[in-house]
C-alpha atoms as a PDB file:
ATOM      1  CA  UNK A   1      73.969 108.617  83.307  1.00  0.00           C
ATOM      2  CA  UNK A   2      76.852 111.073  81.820  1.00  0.00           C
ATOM      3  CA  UNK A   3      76.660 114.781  83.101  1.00  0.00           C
ATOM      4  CA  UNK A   4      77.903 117.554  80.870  1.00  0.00           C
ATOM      5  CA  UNK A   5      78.839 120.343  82.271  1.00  0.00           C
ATOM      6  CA  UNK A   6      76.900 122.935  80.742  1.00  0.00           C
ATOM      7  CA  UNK A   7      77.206 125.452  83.131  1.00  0.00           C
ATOM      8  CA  UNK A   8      81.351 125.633  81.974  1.00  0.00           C
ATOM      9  CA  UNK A   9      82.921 125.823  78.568  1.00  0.00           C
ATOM     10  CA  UNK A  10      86.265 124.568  80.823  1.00  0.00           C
ATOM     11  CA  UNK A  11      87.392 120.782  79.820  1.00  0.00           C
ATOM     12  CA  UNK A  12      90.708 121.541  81.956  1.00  0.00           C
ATOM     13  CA  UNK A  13      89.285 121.135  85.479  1.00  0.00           C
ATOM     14  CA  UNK A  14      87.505 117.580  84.794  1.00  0.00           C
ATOM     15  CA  UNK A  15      90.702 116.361  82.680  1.00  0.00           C
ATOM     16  CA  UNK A  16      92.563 117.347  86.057  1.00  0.00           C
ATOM     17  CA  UNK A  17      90.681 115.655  87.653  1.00  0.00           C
ATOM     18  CA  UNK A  18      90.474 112.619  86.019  1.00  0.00           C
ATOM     19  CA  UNK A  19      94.169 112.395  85.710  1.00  0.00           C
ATOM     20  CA  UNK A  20      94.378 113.225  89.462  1.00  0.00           C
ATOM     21  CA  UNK A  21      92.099 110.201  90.406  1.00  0.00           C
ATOM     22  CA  UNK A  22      93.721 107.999  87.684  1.00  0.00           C
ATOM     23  CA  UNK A  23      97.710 108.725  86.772  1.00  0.00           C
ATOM     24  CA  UNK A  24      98.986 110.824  89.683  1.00  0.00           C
ATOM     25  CA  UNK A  25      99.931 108.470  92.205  1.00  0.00           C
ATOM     26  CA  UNK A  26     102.206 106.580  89.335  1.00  0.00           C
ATOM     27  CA  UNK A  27     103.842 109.951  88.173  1.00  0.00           C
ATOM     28  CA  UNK A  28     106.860 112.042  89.510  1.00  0.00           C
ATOM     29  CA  UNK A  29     106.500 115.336  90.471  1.00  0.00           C
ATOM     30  CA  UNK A  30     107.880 116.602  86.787  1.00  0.00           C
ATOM     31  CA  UNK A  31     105.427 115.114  85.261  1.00  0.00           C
ATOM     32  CA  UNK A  32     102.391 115.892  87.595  1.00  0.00           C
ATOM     33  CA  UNK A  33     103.897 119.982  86.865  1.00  0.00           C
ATOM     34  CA  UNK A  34     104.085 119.426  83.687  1.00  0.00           C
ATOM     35  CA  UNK A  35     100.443 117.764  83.114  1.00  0.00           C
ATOM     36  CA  UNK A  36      99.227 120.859  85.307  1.00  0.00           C
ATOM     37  CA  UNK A  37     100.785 123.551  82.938  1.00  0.00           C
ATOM     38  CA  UNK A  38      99.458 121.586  80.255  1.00  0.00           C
ATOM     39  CA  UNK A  39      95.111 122.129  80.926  1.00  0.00           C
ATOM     40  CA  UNK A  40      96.475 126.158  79.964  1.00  0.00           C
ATOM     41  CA  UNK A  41      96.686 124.701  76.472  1.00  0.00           C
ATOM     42  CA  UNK A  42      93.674 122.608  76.196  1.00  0.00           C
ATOM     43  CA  UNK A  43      90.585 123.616  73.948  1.00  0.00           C
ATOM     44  CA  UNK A  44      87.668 125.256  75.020  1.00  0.00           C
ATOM     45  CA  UNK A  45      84.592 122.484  74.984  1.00  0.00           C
ATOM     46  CA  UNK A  46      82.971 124.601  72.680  1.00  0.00           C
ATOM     47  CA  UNK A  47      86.025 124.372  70.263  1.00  0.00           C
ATOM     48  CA  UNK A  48      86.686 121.100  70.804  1.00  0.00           C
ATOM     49  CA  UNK A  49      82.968 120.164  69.899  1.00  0.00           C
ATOM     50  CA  UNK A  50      83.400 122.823  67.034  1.00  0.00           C
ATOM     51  CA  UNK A  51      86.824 120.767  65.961  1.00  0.00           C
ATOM     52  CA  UNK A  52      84.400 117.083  66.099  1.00  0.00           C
ATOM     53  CA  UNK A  53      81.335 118.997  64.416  1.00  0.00           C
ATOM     54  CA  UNK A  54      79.449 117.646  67.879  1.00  0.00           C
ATOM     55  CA  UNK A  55      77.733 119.467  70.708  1.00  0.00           C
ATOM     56  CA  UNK A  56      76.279 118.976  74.217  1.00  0.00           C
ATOM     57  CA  UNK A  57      74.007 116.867  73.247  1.00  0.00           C
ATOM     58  CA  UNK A  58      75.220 114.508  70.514  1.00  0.00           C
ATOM     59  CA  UNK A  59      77.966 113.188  72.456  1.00  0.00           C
ATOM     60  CA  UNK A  60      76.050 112.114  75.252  1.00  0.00           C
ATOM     61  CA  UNK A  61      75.365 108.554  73.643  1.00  0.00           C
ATOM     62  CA  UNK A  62      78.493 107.972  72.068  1.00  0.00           C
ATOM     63  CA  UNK A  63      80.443 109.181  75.825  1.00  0.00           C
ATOM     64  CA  UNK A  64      77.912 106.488  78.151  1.00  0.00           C
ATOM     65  CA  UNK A  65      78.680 103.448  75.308  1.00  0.00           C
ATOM     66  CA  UNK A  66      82.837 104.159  75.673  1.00  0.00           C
ATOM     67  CA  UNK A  67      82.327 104.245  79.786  1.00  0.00           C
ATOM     68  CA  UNK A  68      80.307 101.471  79.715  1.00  0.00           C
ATOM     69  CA  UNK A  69      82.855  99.949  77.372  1.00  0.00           C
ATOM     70  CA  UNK A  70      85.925 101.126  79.921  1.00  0.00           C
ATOM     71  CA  UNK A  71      84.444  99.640  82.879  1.00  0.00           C
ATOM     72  CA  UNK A  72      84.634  95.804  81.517  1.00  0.00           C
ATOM     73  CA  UNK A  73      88.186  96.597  79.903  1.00  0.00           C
ATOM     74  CA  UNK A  74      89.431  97.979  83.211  1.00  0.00           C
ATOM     75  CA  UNK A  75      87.513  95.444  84.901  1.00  0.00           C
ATOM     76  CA  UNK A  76      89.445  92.597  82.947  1.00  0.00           C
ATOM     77  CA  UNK A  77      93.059  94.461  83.124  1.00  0.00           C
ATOM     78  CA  UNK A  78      92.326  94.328  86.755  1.00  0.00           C
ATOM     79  CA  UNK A  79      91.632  90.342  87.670  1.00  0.00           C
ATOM     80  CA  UNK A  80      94.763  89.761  85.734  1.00  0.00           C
ATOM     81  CA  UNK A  81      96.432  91.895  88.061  1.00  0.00           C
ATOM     82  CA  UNK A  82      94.754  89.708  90.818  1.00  0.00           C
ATOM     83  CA  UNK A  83      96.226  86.433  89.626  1.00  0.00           C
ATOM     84  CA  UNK A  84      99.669  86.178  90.548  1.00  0.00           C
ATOM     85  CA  UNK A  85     100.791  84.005  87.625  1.00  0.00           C
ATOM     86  CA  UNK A  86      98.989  86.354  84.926  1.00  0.00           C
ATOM     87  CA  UNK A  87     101.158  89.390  86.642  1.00  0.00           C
ATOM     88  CA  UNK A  88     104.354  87.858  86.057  1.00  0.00           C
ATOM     89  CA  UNK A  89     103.731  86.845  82.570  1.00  0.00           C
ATOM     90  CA  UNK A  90     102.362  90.562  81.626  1.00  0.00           C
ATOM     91  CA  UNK A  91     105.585  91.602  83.244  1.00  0.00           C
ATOM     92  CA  UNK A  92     107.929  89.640  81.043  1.00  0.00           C
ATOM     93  CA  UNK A  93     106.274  90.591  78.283  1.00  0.00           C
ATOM     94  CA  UNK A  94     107.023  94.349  79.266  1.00  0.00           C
END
């Protein structure tokens, strides 16, 4: 199940997070700063749920289906990784 962090109105320590766990290893240091300076800028959660006319609540649903949703994309993206001959072809085509 999604947790919200209702104790926070913060989204910039959980985005940092997230992009810790997910992009940092594949970034250079400029762009790790630069990504760090950036959660300064980010919204509140209450004006970002303000902005999307949503709150605590109503985007629980909509948050768990797009997870759910990420887990078999990333799950596919990965066993294509896995096959040696799929790799090389997703590398030409980059």
């Amino acid at each position: 199940m999604l947790r919200v962090y209702r104790g926070s109105d913060s989204i910039a320590d959980p985005v940092i997070i997230a992009y810790n766990q997910v992009f940092a290893a594949y970034r250079g240091p400029t762009v790790r700063e630069a990504v760090a300076n950036a959660k300064d800028f980010l919204p509140t959660k209450s004006t970002l749920w303000n902005i999307l006319d949503e709150d605590d609540d109503s985007v629980i649903e909509p948050l768990e289906k797009y997870i759910a949703a990420s887990r078999v994309v990333t799950q596919y993206i990965e066993s294509i990784f896995l096959s040696n001959e799929s790799t090389a072809e997703l590398l030409r085509l980059i």
